[in-house]
C-alpha atoms as a PDB file:
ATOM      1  CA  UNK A   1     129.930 104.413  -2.820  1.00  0.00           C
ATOM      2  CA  UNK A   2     127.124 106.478  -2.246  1.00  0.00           C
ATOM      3  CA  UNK A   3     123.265 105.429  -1.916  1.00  0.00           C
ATOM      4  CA  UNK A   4     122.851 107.541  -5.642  1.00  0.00           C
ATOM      5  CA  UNK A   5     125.673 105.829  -6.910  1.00  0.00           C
ATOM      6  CA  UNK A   6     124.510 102.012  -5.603  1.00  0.00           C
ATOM      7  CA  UNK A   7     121.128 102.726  -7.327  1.00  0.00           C
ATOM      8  CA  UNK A   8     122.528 103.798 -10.641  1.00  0.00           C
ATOM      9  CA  UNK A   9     125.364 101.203 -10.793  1.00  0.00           C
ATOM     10  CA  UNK A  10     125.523  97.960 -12.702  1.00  0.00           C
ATOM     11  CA  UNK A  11     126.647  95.089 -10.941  1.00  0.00           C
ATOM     12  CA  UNK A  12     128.781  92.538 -12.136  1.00  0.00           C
ATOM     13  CA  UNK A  13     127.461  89.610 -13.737  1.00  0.00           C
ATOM     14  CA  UNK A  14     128.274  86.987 -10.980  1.00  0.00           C
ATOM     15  CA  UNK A  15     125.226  88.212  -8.758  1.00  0.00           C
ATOM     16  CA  UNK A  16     121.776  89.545  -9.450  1.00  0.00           C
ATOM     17  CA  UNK A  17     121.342  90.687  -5.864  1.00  0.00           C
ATOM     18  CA  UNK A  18     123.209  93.355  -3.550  1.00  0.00           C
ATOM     19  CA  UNK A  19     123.304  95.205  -0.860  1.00  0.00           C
ATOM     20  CA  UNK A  20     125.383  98.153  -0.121  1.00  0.00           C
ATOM     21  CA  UNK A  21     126.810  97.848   3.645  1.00  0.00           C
ATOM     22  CA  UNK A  22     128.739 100.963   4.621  1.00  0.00           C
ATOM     23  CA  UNK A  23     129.894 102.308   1.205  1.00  0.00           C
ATOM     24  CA  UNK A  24     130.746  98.803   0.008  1.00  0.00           C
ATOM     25  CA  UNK A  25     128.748  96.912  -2.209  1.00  0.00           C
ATOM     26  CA  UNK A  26     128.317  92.966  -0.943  1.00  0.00           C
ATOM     27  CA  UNK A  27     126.478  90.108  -3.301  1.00  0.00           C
ATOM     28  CA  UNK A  28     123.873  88.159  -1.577  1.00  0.00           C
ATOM     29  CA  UNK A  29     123.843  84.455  -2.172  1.00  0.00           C
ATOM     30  CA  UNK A  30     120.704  82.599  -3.501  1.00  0.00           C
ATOM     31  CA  UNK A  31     118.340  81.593  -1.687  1.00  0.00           C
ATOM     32  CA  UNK A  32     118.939  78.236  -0.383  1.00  0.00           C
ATOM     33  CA  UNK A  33     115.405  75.790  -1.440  1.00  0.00           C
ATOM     34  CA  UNK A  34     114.410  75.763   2.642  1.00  0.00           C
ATOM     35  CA  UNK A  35     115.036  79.534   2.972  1.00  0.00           C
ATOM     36  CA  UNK A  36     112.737  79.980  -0.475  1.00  0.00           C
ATOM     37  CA  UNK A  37     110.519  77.852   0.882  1.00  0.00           C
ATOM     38  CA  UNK A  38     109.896  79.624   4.596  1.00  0.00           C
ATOM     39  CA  UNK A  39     110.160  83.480   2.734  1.00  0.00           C
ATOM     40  CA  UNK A  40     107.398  82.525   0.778  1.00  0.00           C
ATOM     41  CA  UNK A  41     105.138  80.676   3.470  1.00  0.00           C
ATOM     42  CA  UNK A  42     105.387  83.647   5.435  1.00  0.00           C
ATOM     43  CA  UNK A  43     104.791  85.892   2.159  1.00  0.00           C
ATOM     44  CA  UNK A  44     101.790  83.932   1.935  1.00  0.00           C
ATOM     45  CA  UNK A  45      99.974  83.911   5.271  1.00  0.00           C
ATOM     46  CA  UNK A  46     101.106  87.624   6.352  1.00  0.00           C
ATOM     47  CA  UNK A  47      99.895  88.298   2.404  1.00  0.00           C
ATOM     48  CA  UNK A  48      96.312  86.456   2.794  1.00  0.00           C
ATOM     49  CA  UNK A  49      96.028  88.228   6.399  1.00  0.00           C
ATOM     50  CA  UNK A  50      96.806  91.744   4.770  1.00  0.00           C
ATOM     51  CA  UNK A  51      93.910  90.712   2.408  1.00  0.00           C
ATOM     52  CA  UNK A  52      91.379  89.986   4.357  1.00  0.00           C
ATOM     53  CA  UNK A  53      91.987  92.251   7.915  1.00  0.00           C
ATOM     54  CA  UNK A  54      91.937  95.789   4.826  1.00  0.00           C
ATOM     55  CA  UNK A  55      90.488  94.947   2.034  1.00  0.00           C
ATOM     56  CA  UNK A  56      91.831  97.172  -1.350  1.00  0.00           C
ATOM     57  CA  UNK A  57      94.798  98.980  -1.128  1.00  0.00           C
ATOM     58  CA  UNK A  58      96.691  99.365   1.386  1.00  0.00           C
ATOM     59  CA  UNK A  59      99.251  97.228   2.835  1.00  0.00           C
ATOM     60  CA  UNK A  60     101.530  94.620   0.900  1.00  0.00           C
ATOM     61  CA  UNK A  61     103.981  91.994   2.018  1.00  0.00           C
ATOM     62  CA  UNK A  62     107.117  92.699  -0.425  1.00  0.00           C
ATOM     63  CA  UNK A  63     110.005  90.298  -0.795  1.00  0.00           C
ATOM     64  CA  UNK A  64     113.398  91.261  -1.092  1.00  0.00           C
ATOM     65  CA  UNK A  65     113.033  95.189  -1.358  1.00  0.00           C
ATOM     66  CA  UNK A  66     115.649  97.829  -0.700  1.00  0.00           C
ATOM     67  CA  UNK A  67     115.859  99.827   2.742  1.00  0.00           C
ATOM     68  CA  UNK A  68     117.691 102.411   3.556  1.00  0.00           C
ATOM     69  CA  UNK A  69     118.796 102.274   7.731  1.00  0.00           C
ATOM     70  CA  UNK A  70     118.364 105.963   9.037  1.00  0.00           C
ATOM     71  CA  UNK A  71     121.949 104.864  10.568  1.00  0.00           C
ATOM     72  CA  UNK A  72     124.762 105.458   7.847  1.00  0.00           C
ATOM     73  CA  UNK A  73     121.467 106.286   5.235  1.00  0.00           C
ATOM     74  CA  UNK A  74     124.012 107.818   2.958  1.00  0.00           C
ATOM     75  CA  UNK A  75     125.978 104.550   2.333  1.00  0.00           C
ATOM     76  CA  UNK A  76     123.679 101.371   3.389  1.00  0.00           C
ATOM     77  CA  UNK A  77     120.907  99.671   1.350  1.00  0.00           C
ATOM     78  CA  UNK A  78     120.031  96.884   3.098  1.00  0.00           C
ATOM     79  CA  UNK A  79     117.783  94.013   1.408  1.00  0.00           C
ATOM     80  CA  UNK A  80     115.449  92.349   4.378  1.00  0.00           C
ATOM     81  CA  UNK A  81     113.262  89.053   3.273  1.00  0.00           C
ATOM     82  CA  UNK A  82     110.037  90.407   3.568  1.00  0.00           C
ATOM     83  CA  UNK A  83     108.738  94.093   4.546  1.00  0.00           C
ATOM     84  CA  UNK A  84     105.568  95.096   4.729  1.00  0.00           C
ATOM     85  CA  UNK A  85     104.631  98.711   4.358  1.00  0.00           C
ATOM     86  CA  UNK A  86     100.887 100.358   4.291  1.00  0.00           C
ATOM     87  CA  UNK A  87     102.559 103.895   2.865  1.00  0.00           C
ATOM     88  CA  UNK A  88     101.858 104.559  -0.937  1.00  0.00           C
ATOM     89  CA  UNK A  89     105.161 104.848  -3.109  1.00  0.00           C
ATOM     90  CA  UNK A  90     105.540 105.487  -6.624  1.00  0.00           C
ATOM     91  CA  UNK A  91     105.712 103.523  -9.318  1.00  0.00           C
ATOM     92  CA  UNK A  92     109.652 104.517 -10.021  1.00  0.00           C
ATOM     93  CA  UNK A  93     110.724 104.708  -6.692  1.00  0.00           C
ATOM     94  CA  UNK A  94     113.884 102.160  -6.047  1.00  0.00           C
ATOM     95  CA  UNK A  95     113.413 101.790  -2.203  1.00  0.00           C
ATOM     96  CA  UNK A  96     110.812 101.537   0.339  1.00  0.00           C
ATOM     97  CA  UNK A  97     111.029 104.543   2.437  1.00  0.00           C
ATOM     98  CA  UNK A  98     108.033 103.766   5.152  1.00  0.00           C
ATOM     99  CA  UNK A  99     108.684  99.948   6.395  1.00  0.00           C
ATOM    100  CA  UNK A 100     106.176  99.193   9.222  1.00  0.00           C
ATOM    101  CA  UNK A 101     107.522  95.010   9.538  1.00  0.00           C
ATOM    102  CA  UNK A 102     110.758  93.477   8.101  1.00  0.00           C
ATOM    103  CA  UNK A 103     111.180  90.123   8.095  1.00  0.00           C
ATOM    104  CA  UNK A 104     115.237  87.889   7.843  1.00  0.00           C
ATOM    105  CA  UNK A 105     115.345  84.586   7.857  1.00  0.00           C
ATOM    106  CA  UNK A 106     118.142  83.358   9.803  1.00  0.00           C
ATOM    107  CA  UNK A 107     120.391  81.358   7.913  1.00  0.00           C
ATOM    108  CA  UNK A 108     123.526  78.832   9.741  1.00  0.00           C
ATOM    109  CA  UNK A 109     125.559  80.219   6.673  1.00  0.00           C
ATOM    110  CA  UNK A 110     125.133  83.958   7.448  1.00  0.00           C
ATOM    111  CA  UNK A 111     124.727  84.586  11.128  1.00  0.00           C
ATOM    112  CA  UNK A 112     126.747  87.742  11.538  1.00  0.00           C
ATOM    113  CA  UNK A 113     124.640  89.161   8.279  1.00  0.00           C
ATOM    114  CA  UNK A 114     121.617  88.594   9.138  1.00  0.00           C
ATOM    115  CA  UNK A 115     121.936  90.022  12.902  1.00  0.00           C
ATOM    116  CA  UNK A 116     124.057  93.034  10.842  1.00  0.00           C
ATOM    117  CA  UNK A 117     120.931  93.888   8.850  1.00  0.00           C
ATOM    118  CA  UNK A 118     118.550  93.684  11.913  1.00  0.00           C
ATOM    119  CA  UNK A 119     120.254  95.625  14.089  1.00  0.00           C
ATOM    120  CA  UNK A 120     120.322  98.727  10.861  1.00  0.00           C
ATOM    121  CA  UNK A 121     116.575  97.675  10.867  1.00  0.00           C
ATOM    122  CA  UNK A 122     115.695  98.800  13.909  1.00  0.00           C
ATOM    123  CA  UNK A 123     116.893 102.720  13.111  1.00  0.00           C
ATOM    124  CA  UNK A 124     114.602 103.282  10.747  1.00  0.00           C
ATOM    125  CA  UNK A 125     111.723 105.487  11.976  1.00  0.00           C
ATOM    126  CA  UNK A 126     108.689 103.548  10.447  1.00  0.00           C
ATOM    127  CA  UNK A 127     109.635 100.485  11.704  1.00  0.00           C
ATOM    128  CA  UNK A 128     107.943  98.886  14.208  1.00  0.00           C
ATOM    129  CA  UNK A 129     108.866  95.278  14.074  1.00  0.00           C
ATOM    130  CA  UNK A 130     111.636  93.076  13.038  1.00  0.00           C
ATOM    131  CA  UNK A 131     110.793  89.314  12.809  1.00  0.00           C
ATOM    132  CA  UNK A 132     113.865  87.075  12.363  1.00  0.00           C
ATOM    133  CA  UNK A 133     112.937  83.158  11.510  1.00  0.00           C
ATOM    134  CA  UNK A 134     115.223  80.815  12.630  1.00  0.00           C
ATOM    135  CA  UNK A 135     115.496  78.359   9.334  1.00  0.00           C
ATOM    136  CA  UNK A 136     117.643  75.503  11.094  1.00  0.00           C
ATOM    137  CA  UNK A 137     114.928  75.531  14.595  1.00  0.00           C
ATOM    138  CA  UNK A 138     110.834  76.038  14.665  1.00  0.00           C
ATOM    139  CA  UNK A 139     111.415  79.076  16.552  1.00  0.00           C
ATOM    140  CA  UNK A 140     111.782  83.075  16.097  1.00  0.00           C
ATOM    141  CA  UNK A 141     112.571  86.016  17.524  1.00  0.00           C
ATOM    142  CA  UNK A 142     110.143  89.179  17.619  1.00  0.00           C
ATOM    143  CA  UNK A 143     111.609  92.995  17.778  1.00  0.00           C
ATOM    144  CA  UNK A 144     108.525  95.374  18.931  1.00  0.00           C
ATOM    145  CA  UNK A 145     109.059  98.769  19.635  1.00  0.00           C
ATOM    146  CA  UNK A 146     108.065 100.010  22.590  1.00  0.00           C
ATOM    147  CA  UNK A 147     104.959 102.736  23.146  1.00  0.00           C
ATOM    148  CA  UNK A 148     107.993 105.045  24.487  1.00  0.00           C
ATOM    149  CA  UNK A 149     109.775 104.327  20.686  1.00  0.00           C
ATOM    150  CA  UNK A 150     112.052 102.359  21.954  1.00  0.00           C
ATOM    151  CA  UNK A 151     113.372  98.856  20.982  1.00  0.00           C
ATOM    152  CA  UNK A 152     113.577  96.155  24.200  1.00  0.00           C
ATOM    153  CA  UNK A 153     117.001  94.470  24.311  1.00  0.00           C
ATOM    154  CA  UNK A 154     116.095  91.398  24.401  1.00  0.00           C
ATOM    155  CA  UNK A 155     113.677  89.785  21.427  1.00  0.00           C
ATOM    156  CA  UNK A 156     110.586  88.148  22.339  1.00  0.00           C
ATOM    157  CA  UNK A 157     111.564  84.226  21.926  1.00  0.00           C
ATOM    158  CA  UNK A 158     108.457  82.384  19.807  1.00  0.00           C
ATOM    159  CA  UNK A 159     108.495  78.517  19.749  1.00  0.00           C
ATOM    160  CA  UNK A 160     106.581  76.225  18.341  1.00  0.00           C
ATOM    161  CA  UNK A 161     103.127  76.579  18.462  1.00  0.00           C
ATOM    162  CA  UNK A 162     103.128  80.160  19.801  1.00  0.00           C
ATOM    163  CA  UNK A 163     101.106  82.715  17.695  1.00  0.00           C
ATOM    164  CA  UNK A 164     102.057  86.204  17.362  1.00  0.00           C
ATOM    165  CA  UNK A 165     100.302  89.423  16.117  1.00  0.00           C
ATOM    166  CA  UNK A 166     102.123  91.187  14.349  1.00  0.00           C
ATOM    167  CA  UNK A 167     100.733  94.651  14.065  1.00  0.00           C
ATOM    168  CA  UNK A 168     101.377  98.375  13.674  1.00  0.00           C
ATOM    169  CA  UNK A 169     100.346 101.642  14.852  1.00  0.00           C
ATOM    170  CA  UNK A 170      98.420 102.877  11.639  1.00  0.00           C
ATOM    171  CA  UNK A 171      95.775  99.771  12.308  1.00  0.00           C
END
């Protein structure tokens, strides 16, 4: 299947939420409570930030939104946590074509996923972070592309108690 095709198709009724991973569509699991619960803490402060650093439009925090990797763009919609994107779209458009942060939470049930999804993150053009929370440890992992475009190999490791700005280069 085909990115047109994904779009326009009607799932089966077993699942409300999909992702299309290499021509295949895959259901997503709920949200586990704890999962819920971190997705929309960080919803919320990265949200009241956006607020009050540009007031009026601009830049939202979005849950759960289509991407499209540049990587295999013709059969992948992936479906990060949170993105946040400061590029206007239109009010029928079905994915977010200029991601600036995506967010995963990292969940013990869906390792290989997750790290799946971030690794198509990071060939998208307008992206130029990828946070992944850990939601079994207080501790993340921060993806920052480099002045040179390039991604580091390594994440940055946060612990508790660490802060982090998470920026972009439109600011």
């Amino acid at each position: 299947m085909i990115v047109a095709e994904f779009l326009d198709w009607t799932p089966p009724t077993d699942s409300d939420r999909w992702e299309l991973i290499d021509g295949t569509p895959r259901a997503m699991a709920p949200n586990s409570p704890r999962h819920g619960a971190i997705c929309a803490e960080v919803a919320r402060l990265v949200g009241n930030h956006l607020y009050h650093a540009r007031p009026g439009p601009g830049c939202r925090v979005m849950m759960e939104v289509g991407v499209q990797p540049f990587i295999g763009a013709e059969d992948n919609v992936r479906v990060p946590d949170l993105a946040i994107s400061c590029a206007p779209w239109a009010r029928d458009d079905r994915l977010l074509t200029e991601p600036l942060i995506l967010a995963e939470i990292l969940s013990p049930s869906s390792p290989k996923d997750t790290w799946s999804n971030v690794e198509s993150y990071l060939s998208i053009p307008s992206v130029v972070e990828v946070l992944v929370i850990h939601a079994e440890a207080m501790r993340a992992d921060l993806f920052r592309r480099g002045s040179d475009g390039d991604w580091p190999e390594d994440p940055l490791p946060l612990r508790m108690g660490d802060s982090v700005h998470l920026g972009s280069r439109q600011e």
